[in-house]
Protein backbone atom coordinates (compact mmCIF):
# COMPACT_ATOMS: atom_id res chain seq x y z
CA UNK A 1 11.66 -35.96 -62.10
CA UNK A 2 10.37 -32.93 -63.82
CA UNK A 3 9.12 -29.81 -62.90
CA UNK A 4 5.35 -30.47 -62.28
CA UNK A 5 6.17 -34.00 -60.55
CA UNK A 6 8.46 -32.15 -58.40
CA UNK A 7 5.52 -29.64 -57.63
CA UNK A 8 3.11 -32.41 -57.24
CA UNK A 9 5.42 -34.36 -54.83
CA UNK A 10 5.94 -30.97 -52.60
CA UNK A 11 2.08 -29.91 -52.72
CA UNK A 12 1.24 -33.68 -51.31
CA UNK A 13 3.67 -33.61 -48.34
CA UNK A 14 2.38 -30.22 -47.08
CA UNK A 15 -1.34 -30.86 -47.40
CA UNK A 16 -0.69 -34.11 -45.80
CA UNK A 17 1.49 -31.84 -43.55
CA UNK A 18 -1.15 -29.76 -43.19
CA UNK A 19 -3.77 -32.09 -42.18
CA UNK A 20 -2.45 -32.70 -38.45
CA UNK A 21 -2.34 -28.88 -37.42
CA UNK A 22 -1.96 -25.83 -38.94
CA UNK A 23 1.04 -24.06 -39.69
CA UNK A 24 2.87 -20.68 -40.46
CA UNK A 25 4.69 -19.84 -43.53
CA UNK A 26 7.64 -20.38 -41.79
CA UNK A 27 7.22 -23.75 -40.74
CA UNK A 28 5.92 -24.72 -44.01
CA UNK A 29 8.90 -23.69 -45.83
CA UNK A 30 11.53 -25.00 -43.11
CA UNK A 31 9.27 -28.55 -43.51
CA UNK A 32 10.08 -28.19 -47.15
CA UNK A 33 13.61 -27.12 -47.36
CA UNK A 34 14.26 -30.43 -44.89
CA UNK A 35 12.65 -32.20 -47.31
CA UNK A 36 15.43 -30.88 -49.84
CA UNK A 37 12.71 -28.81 -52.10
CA UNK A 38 14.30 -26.07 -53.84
CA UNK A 39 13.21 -22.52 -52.42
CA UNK A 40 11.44 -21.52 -55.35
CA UNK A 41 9.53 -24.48 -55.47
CA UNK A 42 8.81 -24.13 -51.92
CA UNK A 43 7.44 -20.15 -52.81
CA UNK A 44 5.17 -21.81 -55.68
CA UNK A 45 3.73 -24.24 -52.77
CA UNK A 46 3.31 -21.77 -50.12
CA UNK A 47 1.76 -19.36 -52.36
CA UNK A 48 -0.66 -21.51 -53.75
CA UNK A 49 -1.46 -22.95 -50.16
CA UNK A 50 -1.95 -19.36 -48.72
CA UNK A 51 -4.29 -18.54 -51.76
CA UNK A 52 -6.88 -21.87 -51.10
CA UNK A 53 -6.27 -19.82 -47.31
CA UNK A 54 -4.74 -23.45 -45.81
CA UNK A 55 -1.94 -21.23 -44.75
CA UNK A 56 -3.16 -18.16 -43.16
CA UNK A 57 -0.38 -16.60 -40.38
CA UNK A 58 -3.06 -14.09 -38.84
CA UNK A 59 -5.33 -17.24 -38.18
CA UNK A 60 -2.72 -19.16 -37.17
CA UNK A 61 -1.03 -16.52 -34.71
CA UNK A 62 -4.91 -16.16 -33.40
CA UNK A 63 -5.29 -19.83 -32.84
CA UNK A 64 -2.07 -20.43 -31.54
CA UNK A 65 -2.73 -17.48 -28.72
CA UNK A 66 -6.14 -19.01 -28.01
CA UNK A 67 -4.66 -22.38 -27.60
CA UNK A 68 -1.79 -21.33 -25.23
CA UNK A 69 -3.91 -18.62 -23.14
CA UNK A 70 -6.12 -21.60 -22.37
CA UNK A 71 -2.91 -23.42 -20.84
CA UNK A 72 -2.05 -20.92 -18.77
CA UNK A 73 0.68 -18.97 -20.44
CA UNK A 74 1.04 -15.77 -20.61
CA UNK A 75 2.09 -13.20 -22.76
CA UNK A 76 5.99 -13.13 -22.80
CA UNK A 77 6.14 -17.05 -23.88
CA UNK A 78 3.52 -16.74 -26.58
CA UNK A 79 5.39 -13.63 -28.21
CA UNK A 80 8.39 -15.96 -28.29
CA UNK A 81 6.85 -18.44 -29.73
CA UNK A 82 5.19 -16.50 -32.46
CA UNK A 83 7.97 -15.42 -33.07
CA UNK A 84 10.16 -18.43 -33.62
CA UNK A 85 7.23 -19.84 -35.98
CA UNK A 86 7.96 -16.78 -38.32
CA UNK A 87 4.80 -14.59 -37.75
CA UNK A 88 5.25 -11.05 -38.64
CA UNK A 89 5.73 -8.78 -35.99
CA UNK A 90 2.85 -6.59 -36.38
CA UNK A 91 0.89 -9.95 -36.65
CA UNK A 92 2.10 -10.86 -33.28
CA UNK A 93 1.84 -7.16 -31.92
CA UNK A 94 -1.90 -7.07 -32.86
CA UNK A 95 -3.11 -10.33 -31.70
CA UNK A 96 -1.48 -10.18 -28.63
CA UNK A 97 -3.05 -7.03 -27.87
CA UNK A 98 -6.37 -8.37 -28.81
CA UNK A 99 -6.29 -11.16 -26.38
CA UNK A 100 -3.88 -10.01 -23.69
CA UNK A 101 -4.99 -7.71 -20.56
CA UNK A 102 -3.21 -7.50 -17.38
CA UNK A 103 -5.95 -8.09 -15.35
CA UNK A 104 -7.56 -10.98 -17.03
CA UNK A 105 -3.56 -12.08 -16.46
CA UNK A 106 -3.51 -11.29 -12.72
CA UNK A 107 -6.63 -13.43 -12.24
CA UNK A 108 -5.00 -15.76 -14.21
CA UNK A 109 -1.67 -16.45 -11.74
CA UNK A 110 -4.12 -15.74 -8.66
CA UNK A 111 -6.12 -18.87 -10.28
CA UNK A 112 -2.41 -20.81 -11.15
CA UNK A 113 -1.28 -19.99 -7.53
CA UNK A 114 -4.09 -21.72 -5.99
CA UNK A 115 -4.32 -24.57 -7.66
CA UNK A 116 -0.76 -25.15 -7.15
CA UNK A 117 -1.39 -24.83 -3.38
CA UNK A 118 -4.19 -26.86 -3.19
CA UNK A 119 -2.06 -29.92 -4.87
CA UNK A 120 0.50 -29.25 -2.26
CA UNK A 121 -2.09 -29.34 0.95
CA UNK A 122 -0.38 -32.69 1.93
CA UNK A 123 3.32 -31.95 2.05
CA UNK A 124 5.06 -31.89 5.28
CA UNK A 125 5.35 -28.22 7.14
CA UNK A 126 8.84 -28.37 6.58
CA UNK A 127 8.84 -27.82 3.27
CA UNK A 128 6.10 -24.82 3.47
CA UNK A 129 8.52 -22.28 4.31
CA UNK A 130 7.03 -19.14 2.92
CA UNK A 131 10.22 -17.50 1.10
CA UNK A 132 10.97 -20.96 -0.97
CA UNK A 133 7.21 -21.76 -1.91
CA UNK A 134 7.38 -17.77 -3.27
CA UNK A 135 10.73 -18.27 -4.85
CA UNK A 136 9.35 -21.74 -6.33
CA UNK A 137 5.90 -20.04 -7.61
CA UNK A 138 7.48 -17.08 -9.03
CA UNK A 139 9.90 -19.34 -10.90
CA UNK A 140 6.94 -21.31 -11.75
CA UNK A 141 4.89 -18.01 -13.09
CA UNK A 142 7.99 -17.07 -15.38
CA UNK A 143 8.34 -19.99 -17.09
CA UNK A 144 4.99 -19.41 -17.88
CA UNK A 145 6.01 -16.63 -19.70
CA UNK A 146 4.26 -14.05 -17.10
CA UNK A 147 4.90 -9.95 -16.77
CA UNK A 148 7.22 -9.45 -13.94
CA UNK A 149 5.36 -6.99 -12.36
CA UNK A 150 1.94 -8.97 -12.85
CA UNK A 151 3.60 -12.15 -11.17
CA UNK A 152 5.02 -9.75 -8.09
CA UNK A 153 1.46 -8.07 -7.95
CA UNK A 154 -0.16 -11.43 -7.76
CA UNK A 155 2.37 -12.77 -5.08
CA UNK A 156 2.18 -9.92 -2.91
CA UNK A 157 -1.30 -10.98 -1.72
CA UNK A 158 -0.74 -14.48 -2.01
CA UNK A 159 0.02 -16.38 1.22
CA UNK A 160 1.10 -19.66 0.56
CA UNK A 161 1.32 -20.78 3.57
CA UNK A 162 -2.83 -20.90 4.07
């Protein structure tokens, strides 16, 4: 196949790529080296994708943040996975600033906390033993991707056992 075919072929799989979410650089170029694309072909692609702005990394970091805060996650677990989708570090530095704040974050695990408690209103008593339903939550809260100190803040008010 020659050189525009191969382009053609490559621009085709990542719009149609691109139609089911968006994506960062990064993914687009792992998507295309799977796909056994050469890496300057996969430059040309990604180039010319980022200047018709279908790949954008600050709007996808943005989205991406937006998407997970509304999950419940917090701040820790949507660095990492910035991260891991190849968006720039001050990219990731910036937007999590923007849209992280301790206290909305505290509220947040005070809000996580109850729910979880009311779901569990008809387990037995034995199981409600304070220092395992804390151990569980903060476990819980962590995986989240939580601060440390937010989750302890939030836990040192919480009774679980009301």
């Amino acid at each position: 196949m020659d050189e525009e075919g191969v382009l053609k072929k490559a621009r085709n799989m990542v719009l149609r790529l691109l139609s089911f979410r968006a994506r960062s650089r990064k993914e687009v170029h792992d998507y295309l080296d799977r796909k056994g694309f050469s890496a300057p072909v996969s430059e040309i692609i990604v180039k010319e994708m980022e200047g018709y702005g279908y790949i954008n990394d600050e709007q996808f970091a943005e989205d991406f943040i937006t998407g997970r805060k509304a999950h419940g996650h917090g701040i820790k677990k949507v660095r990492y996975e910035l991260y891991m989708k190849g968006i720039d570090e001050q990219i990731v530095d910036q937007k999590v600033a923007e849209h992280f704040d301790p206290d909305q974050d505290l509220a947040r695990i005070k809000e996580l906390l109850e729910q979880r408690m009311a779901r569990r209103a008809g387990i037995d008593q034995v199981e409600k033993k304070r220092e395992s339903l804390m151990r569980r939550e903060a476990a819980f809260l962590k995986r989240r991707g939580f601060q440390d100190n937010l989750i302890m803040k939030a836990l040192k008010d919480f009774d679980p056992v009301e």
